[in-house]
N, C-alpha and C. Protein backbone atom coordinates (compact mmCIF):
# COMPACT_ATOMS: atom_id res chain seq x y z
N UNK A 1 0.84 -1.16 0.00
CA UNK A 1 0.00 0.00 0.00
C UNK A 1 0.90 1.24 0.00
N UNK A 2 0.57 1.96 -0.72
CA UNK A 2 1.17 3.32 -0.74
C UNK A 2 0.63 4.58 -0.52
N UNK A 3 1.37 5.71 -0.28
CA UNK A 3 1.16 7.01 0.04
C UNK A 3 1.43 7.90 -0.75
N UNK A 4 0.86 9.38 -0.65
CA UNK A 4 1.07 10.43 -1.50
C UNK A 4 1.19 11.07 -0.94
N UNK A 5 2.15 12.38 -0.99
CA UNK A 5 1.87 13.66 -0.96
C UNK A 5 1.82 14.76 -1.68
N UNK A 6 1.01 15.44 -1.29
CA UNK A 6 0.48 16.43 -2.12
C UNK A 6 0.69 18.05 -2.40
N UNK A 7 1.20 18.45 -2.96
CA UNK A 7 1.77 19.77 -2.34
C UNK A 7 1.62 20.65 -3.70
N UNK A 8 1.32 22.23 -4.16
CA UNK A 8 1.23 22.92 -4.78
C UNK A 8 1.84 23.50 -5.57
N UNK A 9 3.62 23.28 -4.87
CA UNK A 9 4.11 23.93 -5.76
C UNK A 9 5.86 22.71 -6.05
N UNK A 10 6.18 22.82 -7.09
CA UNK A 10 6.89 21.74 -7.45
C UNK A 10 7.94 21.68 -6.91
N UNK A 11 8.95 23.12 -6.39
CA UNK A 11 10.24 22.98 -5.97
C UNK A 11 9.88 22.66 -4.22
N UNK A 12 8.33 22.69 -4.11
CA UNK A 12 8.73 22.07 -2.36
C UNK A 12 8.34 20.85 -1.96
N UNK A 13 8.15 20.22 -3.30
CA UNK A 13 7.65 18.86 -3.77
C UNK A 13 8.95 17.88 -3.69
N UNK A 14 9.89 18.77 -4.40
CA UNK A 14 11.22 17.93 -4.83
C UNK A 14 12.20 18.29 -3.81
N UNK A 15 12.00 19.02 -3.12
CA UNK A 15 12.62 19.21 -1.50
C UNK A 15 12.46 18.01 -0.51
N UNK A 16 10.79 17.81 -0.31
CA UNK A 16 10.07 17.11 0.66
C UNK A 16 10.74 15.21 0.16
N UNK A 17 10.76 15.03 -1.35
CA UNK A 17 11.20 13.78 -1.87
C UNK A 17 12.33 13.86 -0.79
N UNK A 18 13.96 14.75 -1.04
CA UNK A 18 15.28 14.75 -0.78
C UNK A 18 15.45 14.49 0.83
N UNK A 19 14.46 15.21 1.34
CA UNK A 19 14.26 14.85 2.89
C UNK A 19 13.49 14.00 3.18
N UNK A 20 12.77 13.26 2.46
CA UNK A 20 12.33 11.74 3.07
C UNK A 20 13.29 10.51 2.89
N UNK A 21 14.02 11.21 1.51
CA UNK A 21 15.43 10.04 1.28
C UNK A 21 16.61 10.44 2.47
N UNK A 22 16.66 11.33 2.91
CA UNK A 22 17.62 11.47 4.09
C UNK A 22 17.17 10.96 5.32
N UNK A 23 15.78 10.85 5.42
CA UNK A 23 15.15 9.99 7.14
C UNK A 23 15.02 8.99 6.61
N UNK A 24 15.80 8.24 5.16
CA UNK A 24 15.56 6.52 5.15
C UNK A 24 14.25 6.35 4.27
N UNK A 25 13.83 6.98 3.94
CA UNK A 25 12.17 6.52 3.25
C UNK A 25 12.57 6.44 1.90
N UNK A 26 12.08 5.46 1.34
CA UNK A 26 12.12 4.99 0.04
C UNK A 26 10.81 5.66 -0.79
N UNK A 27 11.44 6.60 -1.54
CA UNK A 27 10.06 7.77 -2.02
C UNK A 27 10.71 8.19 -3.36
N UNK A 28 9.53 8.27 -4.39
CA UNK A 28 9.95 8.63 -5.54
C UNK A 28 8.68 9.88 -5.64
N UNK A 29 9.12 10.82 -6.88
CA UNK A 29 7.93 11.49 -7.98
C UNK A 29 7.57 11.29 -8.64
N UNK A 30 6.38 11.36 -8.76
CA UNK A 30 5.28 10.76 -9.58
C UNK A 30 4.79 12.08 -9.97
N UNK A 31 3.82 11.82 -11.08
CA UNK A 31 2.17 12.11 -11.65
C UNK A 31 0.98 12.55 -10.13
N UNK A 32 0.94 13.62 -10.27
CA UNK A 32 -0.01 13.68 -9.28
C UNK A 32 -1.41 13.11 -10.51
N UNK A 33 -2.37 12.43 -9.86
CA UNK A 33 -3.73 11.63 -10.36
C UNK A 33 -4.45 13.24 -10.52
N UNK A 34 -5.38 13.09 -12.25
CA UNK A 34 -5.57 14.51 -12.07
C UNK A 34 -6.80 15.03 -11.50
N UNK A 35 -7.27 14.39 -10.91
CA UNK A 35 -8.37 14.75 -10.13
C UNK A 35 -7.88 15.31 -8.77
N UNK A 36 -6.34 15.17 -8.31
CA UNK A 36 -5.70 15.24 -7.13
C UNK A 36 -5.50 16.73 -7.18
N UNK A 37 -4.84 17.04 -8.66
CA UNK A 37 -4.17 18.39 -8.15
C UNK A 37 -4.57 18.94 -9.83
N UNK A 38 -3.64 19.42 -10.23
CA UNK A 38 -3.32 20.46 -11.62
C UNK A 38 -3.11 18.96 -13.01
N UNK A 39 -3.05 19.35 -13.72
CA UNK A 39 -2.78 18.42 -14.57
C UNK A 39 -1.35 18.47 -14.69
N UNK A 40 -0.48 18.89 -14.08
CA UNK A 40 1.18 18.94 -14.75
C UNK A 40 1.67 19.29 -13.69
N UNK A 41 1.65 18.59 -12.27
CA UNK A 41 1.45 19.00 -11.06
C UNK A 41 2.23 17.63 -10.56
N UNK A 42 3.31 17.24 -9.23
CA UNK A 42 3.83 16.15 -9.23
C UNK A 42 3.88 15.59 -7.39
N UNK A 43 3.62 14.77 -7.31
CA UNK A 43 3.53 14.51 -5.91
C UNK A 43 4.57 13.48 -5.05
N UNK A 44 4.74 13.30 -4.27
CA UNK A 44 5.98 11.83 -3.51
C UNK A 44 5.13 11.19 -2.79
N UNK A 45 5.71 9.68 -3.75
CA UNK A 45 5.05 8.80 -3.42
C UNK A 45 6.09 7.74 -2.64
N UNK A 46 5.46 7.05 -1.38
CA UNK A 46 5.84 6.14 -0.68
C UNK A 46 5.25 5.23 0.17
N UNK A 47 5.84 4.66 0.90
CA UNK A 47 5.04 3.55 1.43
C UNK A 47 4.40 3.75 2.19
N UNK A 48 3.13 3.21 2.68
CA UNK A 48 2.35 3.98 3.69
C UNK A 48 2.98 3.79 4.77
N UNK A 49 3.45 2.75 5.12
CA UNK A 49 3.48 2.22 6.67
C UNK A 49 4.66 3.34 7.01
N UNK A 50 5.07 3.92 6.10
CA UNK A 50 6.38 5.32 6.66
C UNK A 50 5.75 6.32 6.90
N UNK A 51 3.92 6.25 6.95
CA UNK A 51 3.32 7.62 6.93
C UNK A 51 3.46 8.76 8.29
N UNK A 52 3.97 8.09 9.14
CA UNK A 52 4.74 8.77 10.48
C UNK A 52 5.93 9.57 10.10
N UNK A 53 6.55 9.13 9.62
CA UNK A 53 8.24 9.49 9.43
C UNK A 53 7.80 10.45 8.21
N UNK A 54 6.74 10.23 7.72
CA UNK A 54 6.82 11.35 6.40
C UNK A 54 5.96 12.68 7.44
N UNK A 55 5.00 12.14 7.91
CA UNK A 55 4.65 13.95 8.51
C UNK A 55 5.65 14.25 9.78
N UNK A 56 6.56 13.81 9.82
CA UNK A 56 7.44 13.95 10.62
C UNK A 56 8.80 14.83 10.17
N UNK A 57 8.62 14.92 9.33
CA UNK A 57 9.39 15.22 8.11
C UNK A 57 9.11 16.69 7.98
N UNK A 58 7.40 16.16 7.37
CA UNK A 58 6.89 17.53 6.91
C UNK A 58 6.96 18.35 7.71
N UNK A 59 6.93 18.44 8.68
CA UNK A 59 6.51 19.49 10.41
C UNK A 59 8.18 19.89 10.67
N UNK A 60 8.80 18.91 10.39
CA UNK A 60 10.41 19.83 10.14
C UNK A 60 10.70 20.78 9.29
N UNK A 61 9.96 20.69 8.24
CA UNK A 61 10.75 21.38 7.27
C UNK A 61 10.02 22.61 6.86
N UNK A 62 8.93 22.90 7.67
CA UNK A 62 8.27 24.09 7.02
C UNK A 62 7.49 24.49 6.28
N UNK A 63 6.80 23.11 5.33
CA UNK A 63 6.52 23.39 4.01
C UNK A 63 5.10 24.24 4.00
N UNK A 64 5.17 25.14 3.03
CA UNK A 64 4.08 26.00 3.27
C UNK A 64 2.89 25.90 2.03
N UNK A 65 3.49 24.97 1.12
CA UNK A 65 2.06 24.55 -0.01
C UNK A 65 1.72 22.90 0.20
N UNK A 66 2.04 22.67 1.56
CA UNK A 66 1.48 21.39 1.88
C UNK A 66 0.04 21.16 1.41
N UNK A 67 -0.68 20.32 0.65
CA UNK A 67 -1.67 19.73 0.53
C UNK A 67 -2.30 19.03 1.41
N UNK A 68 -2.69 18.19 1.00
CA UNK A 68 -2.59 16.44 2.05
C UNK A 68 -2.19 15.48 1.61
N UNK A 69 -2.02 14.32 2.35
CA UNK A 69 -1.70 12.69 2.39
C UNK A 69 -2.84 11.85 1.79
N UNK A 70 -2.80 11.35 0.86
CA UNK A 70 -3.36 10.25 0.12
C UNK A 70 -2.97 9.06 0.26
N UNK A 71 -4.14 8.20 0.66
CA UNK A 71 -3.46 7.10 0.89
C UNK A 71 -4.16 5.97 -0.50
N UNK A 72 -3.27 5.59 -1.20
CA UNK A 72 -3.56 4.29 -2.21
C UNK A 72 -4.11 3.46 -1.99
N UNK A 73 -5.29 2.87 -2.16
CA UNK A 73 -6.03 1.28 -1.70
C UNK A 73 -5.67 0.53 -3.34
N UNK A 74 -5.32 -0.30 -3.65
CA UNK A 74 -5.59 -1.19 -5.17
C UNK A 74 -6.63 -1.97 -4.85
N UNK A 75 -6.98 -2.00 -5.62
CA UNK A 75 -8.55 -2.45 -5.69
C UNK A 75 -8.62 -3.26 -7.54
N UNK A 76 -9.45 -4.49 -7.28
CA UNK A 76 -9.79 -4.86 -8.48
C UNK A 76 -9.84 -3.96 -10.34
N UNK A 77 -10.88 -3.42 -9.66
CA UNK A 77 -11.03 -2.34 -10.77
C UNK A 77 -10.10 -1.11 -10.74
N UNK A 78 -9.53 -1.23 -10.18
CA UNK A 78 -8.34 -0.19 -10.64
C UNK A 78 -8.10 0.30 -8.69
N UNK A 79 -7.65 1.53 -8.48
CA UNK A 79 -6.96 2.10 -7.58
C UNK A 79 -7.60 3.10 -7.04
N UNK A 80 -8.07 3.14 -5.95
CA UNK A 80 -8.92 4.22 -5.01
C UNK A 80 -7.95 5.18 -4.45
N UNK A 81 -8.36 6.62 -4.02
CA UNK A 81 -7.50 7.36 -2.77
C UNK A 81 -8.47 7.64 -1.94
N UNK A 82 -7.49 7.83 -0.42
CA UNK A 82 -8.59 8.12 0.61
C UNK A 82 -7.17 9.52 0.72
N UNK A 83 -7.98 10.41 1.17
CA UNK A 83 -7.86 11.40 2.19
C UNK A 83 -7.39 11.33 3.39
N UNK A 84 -5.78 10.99 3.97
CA UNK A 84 -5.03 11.11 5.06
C UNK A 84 -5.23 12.29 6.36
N UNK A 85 -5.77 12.22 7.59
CA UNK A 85 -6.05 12.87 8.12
C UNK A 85 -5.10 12.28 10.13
N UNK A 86 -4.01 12.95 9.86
CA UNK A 86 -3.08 13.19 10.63
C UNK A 86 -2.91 13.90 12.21
């Protein structure tokens, strides 16, 4: 199961990735889903069960176009998000 985050603007997107790879979290950028955000808009994705260590993260670093946490369900017919509430 995986996680998202969501954030507005891209250079604090690709910040938030560099500091989850420095607390150990295995996190890449992705495609934000476009119902999530902008159409050309990019989010970090990782594992859920790190979803501690990632808002742990976030609350360090300041970020000020924080979105929210999405959390991935896979599902038969394709892939659901829920709304992370921290």
């Amino acid at each position: 199961m995986y996680a998202l985050a969501v954030f507005l603007n891209r250079n604090e997107t690709l910040k938030f990735n560099t500091a989850l790879k420095r607390f150990g979290v295995n996190s890449t950028v992705v495609s934000t889903p476009k119902w999530l955000g902008s159409s050309c808009s990019v989010s970090v994705k990782f594992y859920f069960k790190e979803i501690q260590k990632a808002n742990y993260v976030l609350n360090l670093g300041g970020y000020k176009t924080f979105n929210y946490f999405i959390k991935i369900v896979s599902r038969k017919n394709g892939n659901s998000y829920e709304i992370i509430n921290i």
